[in-house]
C-alpha atoms as a PDB file:
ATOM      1  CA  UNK A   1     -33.741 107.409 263.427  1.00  0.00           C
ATOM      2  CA  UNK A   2     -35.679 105.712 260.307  1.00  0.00           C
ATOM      3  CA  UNK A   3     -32.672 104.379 257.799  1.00  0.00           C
ATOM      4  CA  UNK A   4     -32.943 105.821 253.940  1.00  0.00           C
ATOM      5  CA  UNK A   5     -33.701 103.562 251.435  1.00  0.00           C
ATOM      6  CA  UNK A   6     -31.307 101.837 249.397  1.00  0.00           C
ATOM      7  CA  UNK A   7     -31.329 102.876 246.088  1.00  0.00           C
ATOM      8  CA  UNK A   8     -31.079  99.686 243.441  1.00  0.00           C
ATOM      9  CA  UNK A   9     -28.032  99.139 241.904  1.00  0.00           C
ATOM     10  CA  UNK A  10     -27.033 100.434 238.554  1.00  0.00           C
ATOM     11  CA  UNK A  11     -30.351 100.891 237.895  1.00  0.00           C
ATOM     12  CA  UNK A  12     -31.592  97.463 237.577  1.00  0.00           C
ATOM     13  CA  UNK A  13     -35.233  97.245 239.635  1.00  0.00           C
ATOM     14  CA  UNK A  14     -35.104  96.144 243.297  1.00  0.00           C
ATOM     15  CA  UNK A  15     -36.736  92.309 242.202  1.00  0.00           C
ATOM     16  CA  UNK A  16     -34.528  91.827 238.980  1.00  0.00           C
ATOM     17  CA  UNK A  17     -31.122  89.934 239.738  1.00  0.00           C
ATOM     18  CA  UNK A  18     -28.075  91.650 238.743  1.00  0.00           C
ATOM     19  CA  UNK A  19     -26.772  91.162 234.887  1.00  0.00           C
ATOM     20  CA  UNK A  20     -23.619  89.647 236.525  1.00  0.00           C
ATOM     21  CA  UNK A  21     -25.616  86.675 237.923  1.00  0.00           C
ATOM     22  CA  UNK A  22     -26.176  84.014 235.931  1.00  0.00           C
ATOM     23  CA  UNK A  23     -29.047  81.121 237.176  1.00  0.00           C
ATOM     24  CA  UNK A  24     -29.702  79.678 233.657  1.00  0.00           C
ATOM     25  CA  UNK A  25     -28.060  76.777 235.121  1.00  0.00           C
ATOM     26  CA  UNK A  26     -29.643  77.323 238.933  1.00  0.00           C
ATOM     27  CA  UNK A  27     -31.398  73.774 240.128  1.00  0.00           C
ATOM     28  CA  UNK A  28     -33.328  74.398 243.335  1.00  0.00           C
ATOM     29  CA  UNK A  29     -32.807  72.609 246.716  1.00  0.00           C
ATOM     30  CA  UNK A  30     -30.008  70.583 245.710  1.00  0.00           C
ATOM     31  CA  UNK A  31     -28.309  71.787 249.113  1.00  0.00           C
ATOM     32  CA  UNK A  32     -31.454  71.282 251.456  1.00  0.00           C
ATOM     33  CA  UNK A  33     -30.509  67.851 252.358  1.00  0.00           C
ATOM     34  CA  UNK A  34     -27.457  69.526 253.916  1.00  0.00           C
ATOM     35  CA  UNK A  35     -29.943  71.646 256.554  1.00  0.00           C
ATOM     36  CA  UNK A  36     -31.344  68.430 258.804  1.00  0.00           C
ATOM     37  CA  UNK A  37     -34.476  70.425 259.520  1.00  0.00           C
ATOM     38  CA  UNK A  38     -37.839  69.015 259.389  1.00  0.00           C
ATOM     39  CA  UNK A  39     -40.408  71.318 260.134  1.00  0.00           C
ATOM     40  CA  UNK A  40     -43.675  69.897 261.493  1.00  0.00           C
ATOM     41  CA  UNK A  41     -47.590  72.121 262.240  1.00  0.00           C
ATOM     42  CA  UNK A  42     -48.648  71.913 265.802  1.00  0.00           C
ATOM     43  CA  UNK A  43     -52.074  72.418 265.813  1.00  0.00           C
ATOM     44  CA  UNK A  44     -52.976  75.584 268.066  1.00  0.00           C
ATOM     45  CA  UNK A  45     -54.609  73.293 271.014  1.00  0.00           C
ATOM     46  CA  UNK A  46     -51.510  71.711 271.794  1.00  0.00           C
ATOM     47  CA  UNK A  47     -48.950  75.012 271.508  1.00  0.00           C
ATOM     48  CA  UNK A  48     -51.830  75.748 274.658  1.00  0.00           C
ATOM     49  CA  UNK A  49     -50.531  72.792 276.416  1.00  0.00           C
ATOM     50  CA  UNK A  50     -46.635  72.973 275.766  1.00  0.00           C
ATOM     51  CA  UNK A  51     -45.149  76.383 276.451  1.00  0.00           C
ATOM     52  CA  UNK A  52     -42.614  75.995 274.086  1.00  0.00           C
ATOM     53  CA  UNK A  53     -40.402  74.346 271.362  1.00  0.00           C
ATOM     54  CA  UNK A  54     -38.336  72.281 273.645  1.00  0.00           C
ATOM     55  CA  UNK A  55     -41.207  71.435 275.722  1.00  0.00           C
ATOM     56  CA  UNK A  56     -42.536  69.624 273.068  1.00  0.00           C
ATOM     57  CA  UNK A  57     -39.371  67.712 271.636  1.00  0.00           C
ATOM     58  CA  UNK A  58     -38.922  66.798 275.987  1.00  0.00           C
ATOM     59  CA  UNK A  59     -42.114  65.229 275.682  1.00  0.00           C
ATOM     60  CA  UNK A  60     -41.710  63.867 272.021  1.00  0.00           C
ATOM     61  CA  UNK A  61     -38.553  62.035 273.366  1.00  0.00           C
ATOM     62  CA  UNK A  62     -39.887  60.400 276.525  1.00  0.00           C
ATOM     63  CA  UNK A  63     -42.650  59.143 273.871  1.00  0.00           C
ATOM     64  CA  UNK A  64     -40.081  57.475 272.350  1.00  0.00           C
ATOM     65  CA  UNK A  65     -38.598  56.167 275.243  1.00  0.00           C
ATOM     66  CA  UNK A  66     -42.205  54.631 276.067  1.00  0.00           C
ATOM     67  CA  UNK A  67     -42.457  53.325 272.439  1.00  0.00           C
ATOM     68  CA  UNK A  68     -39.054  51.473 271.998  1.00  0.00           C
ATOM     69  CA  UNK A  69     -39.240  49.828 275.798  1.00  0.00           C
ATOM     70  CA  UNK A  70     -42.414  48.670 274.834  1.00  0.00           C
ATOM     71  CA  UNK A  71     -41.099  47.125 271.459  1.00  0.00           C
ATOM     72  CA  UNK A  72     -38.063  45.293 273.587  1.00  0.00           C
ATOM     73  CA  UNK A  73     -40.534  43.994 275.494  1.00  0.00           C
ATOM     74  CA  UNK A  74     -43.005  42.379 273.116  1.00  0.00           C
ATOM     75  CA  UNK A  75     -39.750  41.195 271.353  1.00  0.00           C
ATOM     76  CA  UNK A  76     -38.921  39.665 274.119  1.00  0.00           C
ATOM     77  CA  UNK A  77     -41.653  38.182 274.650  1.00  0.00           C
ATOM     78  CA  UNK A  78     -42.514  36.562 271.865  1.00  0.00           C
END
């Protein structure tokens, strides 16, 4: 059963904010700090190698792993 629909409110158009609502003030993003998402492209010829979102943070991770024993190590070393 296909919903009805919604009418706009008190006659103001479905894109126009309500009269009530005030963003004269409004600054964007100053919240988005607050979300601790950083969203990254994959490139479509690796999503054909890693079946999914996890797959590739797994394999991101033990990357890292590699990367910061290898550091020690030439610390060490020198």
């Amino acid at each position: 059963m296909k919903k009805a629909p919604r009418k706009a409110a008190r006659g103001v158009a479905r894109d126009e904010a309500l009269p009530e609502y005030d963003f004269s003030r409004a600054r964007r993003g100053t919240h988005a700090h607050l979300a601790n998402v950083h969203a990254v492209t994959i490139d479509p010829d690796v999503w054909t190698v890693f079946p999914s979102a996890k797959a590739i943070n797994d394999a991101l991770r033990a990357a890292a792993r590699i990367v910061k024993q290898a550091q020690s190590r030439d610390r060490g070393a020198a």
